[in-house]
C-alpha atoms as a PDB file:
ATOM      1  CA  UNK A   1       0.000   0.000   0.000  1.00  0.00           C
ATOM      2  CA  UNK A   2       1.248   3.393  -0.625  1.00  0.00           C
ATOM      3  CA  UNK A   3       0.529   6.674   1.635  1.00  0.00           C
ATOM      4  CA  UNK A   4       0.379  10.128   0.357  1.00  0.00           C
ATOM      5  CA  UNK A   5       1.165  13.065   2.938  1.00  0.00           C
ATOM      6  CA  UNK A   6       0.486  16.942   2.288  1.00  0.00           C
ATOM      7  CA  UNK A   7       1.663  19.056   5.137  1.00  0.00           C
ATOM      8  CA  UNK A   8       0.523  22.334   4.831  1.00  0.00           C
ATOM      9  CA  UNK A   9       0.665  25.538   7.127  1.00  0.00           C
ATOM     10  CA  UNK A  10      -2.389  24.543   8.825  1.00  0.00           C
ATOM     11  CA  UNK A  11      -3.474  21.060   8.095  1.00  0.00           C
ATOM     12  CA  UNK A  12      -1.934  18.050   7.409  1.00  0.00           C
ATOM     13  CA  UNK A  13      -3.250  15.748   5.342  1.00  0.00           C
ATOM     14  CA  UNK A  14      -2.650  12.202   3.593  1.00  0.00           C
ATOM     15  CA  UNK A  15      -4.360   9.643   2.288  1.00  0.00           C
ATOM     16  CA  UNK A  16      -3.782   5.630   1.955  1.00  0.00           C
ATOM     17  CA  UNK A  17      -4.035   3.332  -1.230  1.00  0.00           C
ATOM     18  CA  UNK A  18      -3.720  -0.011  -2.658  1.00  0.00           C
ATOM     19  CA  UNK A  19      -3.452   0.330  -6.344  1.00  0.00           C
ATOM     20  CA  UNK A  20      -6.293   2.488  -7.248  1.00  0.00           C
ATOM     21  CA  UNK A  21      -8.609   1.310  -4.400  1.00  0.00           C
ATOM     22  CA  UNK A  22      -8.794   4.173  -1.647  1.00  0.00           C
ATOM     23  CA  UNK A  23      -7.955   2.248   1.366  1.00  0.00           C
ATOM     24  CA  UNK A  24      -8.563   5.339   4.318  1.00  0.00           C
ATOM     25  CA  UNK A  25      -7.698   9.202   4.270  1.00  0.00           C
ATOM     26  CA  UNK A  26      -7.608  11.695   7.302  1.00  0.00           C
ATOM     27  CA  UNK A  27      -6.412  15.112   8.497  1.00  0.00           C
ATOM     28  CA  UNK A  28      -5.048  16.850  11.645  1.00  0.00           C
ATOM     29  CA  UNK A  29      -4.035  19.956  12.401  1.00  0.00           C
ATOM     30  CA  UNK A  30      -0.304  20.774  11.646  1.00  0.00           C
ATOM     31  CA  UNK A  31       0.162  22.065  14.810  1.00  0.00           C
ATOM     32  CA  UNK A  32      -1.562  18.954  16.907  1.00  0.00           C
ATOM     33  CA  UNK A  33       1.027  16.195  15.789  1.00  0.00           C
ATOM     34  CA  UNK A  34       1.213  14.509  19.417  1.00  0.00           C
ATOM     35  CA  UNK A  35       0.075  10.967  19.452  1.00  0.00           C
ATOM     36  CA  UNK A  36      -0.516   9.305  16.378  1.00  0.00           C
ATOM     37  CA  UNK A  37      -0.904  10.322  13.254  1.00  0.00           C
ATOM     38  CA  UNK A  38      -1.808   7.456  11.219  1.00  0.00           C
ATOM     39  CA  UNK A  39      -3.574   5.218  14.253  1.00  0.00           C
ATOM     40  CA  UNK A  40      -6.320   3.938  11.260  1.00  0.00           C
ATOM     41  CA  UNK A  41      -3.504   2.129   9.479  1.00  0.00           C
ATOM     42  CA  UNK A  42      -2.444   0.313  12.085  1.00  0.00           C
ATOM     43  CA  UNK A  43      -1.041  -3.445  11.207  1.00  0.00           C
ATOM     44  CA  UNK A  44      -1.406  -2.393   7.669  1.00  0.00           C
ATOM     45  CA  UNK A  45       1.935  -2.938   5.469  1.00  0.00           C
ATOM     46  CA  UNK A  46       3.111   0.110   4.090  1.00  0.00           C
ATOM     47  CA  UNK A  47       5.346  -0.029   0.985  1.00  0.00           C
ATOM     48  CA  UNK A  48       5.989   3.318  -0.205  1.00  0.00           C
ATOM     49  CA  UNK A  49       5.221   6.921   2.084  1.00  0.00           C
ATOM     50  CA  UNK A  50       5.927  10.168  -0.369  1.00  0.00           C
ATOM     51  CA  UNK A  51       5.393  13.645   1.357  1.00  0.00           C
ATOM     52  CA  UNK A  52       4.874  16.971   0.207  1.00  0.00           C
ATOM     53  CA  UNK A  53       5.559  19.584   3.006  1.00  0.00           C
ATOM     54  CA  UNK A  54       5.804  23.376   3.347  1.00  0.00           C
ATOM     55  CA  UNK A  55       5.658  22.941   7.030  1.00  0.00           C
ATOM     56  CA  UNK A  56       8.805  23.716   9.408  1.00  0.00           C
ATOM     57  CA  UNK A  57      11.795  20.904   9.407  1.00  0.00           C
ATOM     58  CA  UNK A  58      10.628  20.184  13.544  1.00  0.00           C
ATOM     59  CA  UNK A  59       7.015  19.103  11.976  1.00  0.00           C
ATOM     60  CA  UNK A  60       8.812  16.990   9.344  1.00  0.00           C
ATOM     61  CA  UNK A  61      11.465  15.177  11.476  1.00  0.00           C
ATOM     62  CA  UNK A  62       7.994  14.346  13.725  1.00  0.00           C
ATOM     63  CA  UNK A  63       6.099  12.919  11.346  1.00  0.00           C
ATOM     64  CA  UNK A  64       9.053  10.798   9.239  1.00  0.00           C
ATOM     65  CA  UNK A  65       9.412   9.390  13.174  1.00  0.00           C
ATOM     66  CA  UNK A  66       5.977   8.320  13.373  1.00  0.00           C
ATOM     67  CA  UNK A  67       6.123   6.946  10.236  1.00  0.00           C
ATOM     68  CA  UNK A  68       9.758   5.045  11.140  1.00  0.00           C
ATOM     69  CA  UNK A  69       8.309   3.704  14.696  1.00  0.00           C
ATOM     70  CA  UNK A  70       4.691   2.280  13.266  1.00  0.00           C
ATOM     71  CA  UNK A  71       5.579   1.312   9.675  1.00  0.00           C
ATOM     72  CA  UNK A  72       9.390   0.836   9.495  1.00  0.00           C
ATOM     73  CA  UNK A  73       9.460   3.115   6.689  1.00  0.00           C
ATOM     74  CA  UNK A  74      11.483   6.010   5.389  1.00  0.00           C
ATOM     75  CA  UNK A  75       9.287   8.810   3.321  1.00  0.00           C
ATOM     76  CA  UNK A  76      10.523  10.302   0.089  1.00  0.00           C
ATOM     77  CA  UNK A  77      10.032  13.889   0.526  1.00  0.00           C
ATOM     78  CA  UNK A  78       9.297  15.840  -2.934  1.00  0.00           C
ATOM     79  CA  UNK A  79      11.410  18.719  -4.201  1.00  0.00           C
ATOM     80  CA  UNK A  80      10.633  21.785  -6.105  1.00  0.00           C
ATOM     81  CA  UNK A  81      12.235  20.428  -9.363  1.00  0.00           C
ATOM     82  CA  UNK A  82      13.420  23.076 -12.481  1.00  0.00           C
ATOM     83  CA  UNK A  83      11.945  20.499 -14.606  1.00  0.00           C
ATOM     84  CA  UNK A  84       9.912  17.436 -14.464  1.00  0.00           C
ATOM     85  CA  UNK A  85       7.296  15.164 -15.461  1.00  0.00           C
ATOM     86  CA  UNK A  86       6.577  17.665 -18.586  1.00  0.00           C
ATOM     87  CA  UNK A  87       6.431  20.669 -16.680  1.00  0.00           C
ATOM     88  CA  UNK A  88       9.499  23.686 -16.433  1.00  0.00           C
ATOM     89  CA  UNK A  89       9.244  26.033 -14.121  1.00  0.00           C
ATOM     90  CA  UNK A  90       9.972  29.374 -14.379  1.00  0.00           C
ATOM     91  CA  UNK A  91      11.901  30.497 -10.953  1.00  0.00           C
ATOM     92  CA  UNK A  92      15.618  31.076 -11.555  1.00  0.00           C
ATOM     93  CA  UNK A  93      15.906  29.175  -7.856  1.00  0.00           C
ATOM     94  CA  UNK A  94      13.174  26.448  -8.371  1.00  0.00           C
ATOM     95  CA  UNK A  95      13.947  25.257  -4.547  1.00  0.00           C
ATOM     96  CA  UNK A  96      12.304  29.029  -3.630  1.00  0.00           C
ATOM     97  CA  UNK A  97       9.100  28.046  -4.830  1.00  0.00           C
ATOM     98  CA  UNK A  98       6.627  25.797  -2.396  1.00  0.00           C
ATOM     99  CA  UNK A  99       6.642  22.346  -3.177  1.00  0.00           C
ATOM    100  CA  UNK A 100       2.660  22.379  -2.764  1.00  0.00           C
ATOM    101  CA  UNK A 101       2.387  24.556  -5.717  1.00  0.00           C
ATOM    102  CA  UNK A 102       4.986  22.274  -8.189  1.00  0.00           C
ATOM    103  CA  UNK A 103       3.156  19.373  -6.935  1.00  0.00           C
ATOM    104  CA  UNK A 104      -0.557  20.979  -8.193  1.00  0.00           C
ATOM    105  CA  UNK A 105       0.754  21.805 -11.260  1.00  0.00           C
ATOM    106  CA  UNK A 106       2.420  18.637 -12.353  1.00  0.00           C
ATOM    107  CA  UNK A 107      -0.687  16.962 -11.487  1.00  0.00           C
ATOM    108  CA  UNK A 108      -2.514  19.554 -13.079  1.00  0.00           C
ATOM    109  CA  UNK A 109      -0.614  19.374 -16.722  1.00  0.00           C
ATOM    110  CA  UNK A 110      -0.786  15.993 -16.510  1.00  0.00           C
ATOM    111  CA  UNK A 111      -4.656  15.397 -16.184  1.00  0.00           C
ATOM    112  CA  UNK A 112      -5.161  18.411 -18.578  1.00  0.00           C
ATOM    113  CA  UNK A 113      -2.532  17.754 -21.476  1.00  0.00           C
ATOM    114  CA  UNK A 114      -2.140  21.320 -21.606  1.00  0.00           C
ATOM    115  CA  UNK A 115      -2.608  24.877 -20.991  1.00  0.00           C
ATOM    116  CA  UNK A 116      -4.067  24.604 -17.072  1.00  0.00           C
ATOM    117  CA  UNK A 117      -4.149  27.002 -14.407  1.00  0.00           C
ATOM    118  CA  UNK A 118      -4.637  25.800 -10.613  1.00  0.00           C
ATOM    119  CA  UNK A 119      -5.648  27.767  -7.777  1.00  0.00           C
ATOM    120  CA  UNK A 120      -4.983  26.601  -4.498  1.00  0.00           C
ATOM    121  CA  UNK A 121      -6.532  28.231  -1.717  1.00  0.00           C
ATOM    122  CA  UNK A 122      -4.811  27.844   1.401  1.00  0.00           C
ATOM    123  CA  UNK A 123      -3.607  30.073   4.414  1.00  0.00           C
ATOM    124  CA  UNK A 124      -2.314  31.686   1.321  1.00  0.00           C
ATOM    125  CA  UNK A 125      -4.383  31.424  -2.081  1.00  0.00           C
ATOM    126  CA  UNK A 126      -1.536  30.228  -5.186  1.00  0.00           C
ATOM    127  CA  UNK A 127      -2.735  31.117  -8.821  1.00  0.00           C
ATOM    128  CA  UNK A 128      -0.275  29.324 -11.668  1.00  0.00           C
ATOM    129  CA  UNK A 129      -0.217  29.650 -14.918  1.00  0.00           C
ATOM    130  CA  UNK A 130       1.228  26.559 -17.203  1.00  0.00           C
ATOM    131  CA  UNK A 131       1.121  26.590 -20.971  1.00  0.00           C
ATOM    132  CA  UNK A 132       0.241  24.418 -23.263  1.00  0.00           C
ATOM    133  CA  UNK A 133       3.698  23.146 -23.343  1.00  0.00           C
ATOM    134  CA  UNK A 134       4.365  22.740 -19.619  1.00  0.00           C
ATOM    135  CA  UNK A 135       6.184  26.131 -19.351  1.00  0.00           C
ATOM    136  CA  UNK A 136       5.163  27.870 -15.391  1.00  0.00           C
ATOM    137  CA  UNK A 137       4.533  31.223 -16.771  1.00  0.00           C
ATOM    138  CA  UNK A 138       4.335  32.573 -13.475  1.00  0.00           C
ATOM    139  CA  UNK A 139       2.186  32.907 -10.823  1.00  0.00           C
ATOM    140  CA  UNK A 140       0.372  34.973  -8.257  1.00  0.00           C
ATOM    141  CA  UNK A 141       0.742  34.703  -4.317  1.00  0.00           C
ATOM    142  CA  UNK A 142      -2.384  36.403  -2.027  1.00  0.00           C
ATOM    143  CA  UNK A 143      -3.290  36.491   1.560  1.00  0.00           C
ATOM    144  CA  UNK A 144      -6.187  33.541   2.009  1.00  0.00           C
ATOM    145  CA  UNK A 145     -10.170  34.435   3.361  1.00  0.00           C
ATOM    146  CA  UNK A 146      -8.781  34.121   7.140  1.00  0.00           C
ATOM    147  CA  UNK A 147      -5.366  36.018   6.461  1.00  0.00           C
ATOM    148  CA  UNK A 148      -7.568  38.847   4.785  1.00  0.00           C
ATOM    149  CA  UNK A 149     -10.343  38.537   7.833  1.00  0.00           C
ATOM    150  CA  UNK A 150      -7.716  38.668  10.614  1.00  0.00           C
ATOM    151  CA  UNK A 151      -6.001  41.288   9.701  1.00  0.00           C
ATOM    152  CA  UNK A 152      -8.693  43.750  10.228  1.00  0.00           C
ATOM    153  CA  UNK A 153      -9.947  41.318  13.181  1.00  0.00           C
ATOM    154  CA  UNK A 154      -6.824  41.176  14.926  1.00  0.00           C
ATOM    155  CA  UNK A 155      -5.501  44.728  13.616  1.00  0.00           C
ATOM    156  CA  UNK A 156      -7.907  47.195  14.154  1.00  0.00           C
ATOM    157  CA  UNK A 157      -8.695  48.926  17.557  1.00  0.00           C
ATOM    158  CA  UNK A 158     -12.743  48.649  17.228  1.00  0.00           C
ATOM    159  CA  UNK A 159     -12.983  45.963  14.477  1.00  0.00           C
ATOM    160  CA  UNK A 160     -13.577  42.635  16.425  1.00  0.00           C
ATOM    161  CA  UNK A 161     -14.785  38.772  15.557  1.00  0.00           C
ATOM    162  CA  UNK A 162     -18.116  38.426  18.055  1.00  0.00           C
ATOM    163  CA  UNK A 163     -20.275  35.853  16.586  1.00  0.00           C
ATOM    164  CA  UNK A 164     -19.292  33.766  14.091  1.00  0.00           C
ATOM    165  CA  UNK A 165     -21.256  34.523  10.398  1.00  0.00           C
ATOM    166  CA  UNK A 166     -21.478  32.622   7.148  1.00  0.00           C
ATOM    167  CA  UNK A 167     -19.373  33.776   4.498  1.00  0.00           C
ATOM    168  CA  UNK A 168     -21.043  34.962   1.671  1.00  0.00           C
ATOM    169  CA  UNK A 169     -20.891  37.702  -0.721  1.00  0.00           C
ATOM    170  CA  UNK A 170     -23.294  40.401   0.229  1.00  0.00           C
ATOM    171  CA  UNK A 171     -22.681  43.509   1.876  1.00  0.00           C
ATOM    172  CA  UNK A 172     -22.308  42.802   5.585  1.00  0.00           C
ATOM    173  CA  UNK A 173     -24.983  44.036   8.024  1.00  0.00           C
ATOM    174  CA  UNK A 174     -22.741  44.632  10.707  1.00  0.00           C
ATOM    175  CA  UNK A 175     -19.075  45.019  11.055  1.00  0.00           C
ATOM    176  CA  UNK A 176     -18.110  41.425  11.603  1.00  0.00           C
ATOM    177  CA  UNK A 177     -20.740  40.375   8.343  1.00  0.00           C
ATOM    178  CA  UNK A 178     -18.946  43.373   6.790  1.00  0.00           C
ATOM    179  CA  UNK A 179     -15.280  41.981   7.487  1.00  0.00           C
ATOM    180  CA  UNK A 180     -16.126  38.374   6.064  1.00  0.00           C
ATOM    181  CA  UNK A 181     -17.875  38.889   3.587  1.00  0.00           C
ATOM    182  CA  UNK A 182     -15.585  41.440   2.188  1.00  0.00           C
ATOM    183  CA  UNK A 183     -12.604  38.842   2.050  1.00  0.00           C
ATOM    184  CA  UNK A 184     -15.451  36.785   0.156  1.00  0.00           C
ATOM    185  CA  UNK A 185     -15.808  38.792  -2.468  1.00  0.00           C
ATOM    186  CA  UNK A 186     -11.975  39.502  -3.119  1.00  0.00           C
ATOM    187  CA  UNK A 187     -12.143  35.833  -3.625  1.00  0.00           C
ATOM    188  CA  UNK A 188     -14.786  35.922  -5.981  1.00  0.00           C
ATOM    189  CA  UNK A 189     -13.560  38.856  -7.996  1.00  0.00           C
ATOM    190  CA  UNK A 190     -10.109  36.704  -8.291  1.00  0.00           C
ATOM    191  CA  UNK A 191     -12.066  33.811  -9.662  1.00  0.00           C
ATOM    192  CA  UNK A 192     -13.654  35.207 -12.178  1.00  0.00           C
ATOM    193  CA  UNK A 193     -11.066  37.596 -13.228  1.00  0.00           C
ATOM    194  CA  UNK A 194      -8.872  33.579 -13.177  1.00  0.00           C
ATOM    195  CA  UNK A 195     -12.173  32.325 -15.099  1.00  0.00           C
ATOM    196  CA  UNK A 196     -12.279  34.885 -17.688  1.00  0.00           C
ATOM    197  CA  UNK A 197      -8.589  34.735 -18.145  1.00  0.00           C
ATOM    198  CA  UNK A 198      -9.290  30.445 -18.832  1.00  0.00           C
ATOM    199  CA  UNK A 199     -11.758  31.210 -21.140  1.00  0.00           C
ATOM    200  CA  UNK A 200      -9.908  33.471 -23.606  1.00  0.00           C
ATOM    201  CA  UNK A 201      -6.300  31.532 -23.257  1.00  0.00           C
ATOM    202  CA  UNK A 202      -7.492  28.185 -23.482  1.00  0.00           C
ATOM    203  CA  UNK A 203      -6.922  26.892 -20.338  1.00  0.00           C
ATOM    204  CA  UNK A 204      -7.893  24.313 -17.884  1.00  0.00           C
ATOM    205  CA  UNK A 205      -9.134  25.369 -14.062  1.00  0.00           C
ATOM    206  CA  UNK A 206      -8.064  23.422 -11.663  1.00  0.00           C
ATOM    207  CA  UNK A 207      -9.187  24.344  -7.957  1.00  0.00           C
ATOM    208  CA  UNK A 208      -7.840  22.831  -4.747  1.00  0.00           C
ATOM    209  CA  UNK A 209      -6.776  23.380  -0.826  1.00  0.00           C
ATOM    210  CA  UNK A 210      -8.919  24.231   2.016  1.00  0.00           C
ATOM    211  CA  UNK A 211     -10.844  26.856   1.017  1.00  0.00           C
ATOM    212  CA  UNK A 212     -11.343  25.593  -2.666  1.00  0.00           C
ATOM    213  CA  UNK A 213     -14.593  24.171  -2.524  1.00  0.00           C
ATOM    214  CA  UNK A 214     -16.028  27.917  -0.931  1.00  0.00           C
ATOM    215  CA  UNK A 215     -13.718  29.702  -4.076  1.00  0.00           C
ATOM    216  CA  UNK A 216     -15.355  27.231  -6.687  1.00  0.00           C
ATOM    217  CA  UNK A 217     -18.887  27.918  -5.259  1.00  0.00           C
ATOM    218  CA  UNK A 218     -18.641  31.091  -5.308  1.00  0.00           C
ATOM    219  CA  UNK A 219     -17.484  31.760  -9.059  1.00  0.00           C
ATOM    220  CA  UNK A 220     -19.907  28.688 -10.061  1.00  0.00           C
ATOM    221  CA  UNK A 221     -17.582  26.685 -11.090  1.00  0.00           C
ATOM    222  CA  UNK A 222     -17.477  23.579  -8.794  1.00  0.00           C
ATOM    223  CA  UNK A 223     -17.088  21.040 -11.650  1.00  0.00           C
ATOM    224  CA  UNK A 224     -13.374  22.297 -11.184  1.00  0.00           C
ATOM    225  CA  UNK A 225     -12.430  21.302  -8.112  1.00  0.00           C
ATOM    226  CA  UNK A 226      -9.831  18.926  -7.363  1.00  0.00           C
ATOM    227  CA  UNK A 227      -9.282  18.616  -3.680  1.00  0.00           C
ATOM    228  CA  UNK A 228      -6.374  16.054  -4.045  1.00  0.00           C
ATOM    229  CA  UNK A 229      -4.430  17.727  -6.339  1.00  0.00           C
ATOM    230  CA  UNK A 230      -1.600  18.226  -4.588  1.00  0.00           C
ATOM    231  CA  UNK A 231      -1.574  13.894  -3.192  1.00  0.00           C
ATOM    232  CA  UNK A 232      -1.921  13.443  -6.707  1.00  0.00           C
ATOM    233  CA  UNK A 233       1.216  15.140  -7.946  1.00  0.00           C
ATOM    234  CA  UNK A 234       3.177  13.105  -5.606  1.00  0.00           C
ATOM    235  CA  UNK A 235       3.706  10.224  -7.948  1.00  0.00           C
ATOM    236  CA  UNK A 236       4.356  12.516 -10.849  1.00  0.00           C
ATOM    237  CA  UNK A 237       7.346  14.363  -8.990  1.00  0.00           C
ATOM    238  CA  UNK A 238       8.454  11.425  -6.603  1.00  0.00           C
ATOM    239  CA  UNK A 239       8.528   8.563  -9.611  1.00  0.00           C
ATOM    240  CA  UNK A 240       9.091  11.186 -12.514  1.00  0.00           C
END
């Protein structure tokens, strides 16, 4: 069986296979590692562990531990590549870039066949661009909903989170409605400024991380989703 980890700034999580059959999946805060991590695989034979983290080298080290004390295994961590499995980035230091966003976009050039462009909305939202011949043409890097929220919530003298509201779109009735929904519609004026931009280039939408099924509702476009994009690239970049 093989076991796919994404560690991200907030959540960690992986999911467990045996050949295309999806054998369990879970998540966990990144900061709430104690104990274990992968207690639902227990007694199950683990033959290949390939991680994707953008998480600090402490959070690593705990989780290859877990991984060596219950499974006898050592993970294969992915690396930002300058090239591979068809696609070339574009940074002049390729190790700079996250390895969550060279993990979406292999996976996302290789289920598309071409021109794609993934959005992964995170503690920070990623937009990437990819031609239609695997060239990263660049890419965009924005505060995510709850970095946009809390910095008026946590930033401003009168501006406070009281009750907690559902984020949508229209103009808040009071300051806290106000505050989320206002981060709610930057996101949805990025998506379909993103959508448009698809539309007249040719390209492929891919959407993914936390936040992505609330970005793909809100521009309508939920048939785009693809919530394991980054698990998926895994293979791509760890087997080339």
């Amino acid at each position: 069986m093989e076991l796919d980890i994404d560690i991200g700034n907030s959540f960690l999580k992986w999911r467990c296979r045996d050949g295309a059959d999806l054998v369990a999946r879970g998540q966990v805060a990144t900061q709430s590692l104690a104990g274990s991590l992968f207690s639902e695989l227990s007694g199950f034979a683990l033959n290949k562990v390939r991680i994707g983290s953008v998480a600090s080298a402490d959070v690593d080290t705990e989780v290859a531990r877990q991984l060596k004390d219950g499974f006898a295994i050592e993970p294969v961590f992915a690396r930002t590549q300058a090239h591979g499995a068809g696609v070339v980035n574009s940074y002049a230091e390729p190790e700079r870039m996250g390895v969550d966003r060279w993990l979406a976009m292999v996976a996302a050039y290789q289920v598309s066949g071409g021109a794609c462009c993934v959005v992964d909305c995170g503690s920070a939202i990623t937009v990437d661009w990819v031609s239609a011949q695997g060239v990263h043409q660049g890419g965009y890097i924005i505060p995510g909903l709850n970095l946009m929220q809390d910095a008026l919530f946590n930033r401003t003298a009168k501006v406070k989170r009281r009750d907690a509201v559902v984020t949508a779109i229209e103009p808040g009735i009071n300051t806290e409605s106000a505050v989320q929904n206002g981060a709610a519609y930057v996101l949805a004026a990025l998506g379909e400024r993103v959508a448009r931009e698809c539309e007249v280039n040719g390209a492929r939408l891919f959407i993914c991380g936390g936040d992505g099924a609330l970005f793909a509702e809100l521009i309508e476009h939920v048939e785009c989703l693809q919530p394991d994009l980054v698990l998926d690239g895994l293979q791509w970049v760890c087997e080339g």
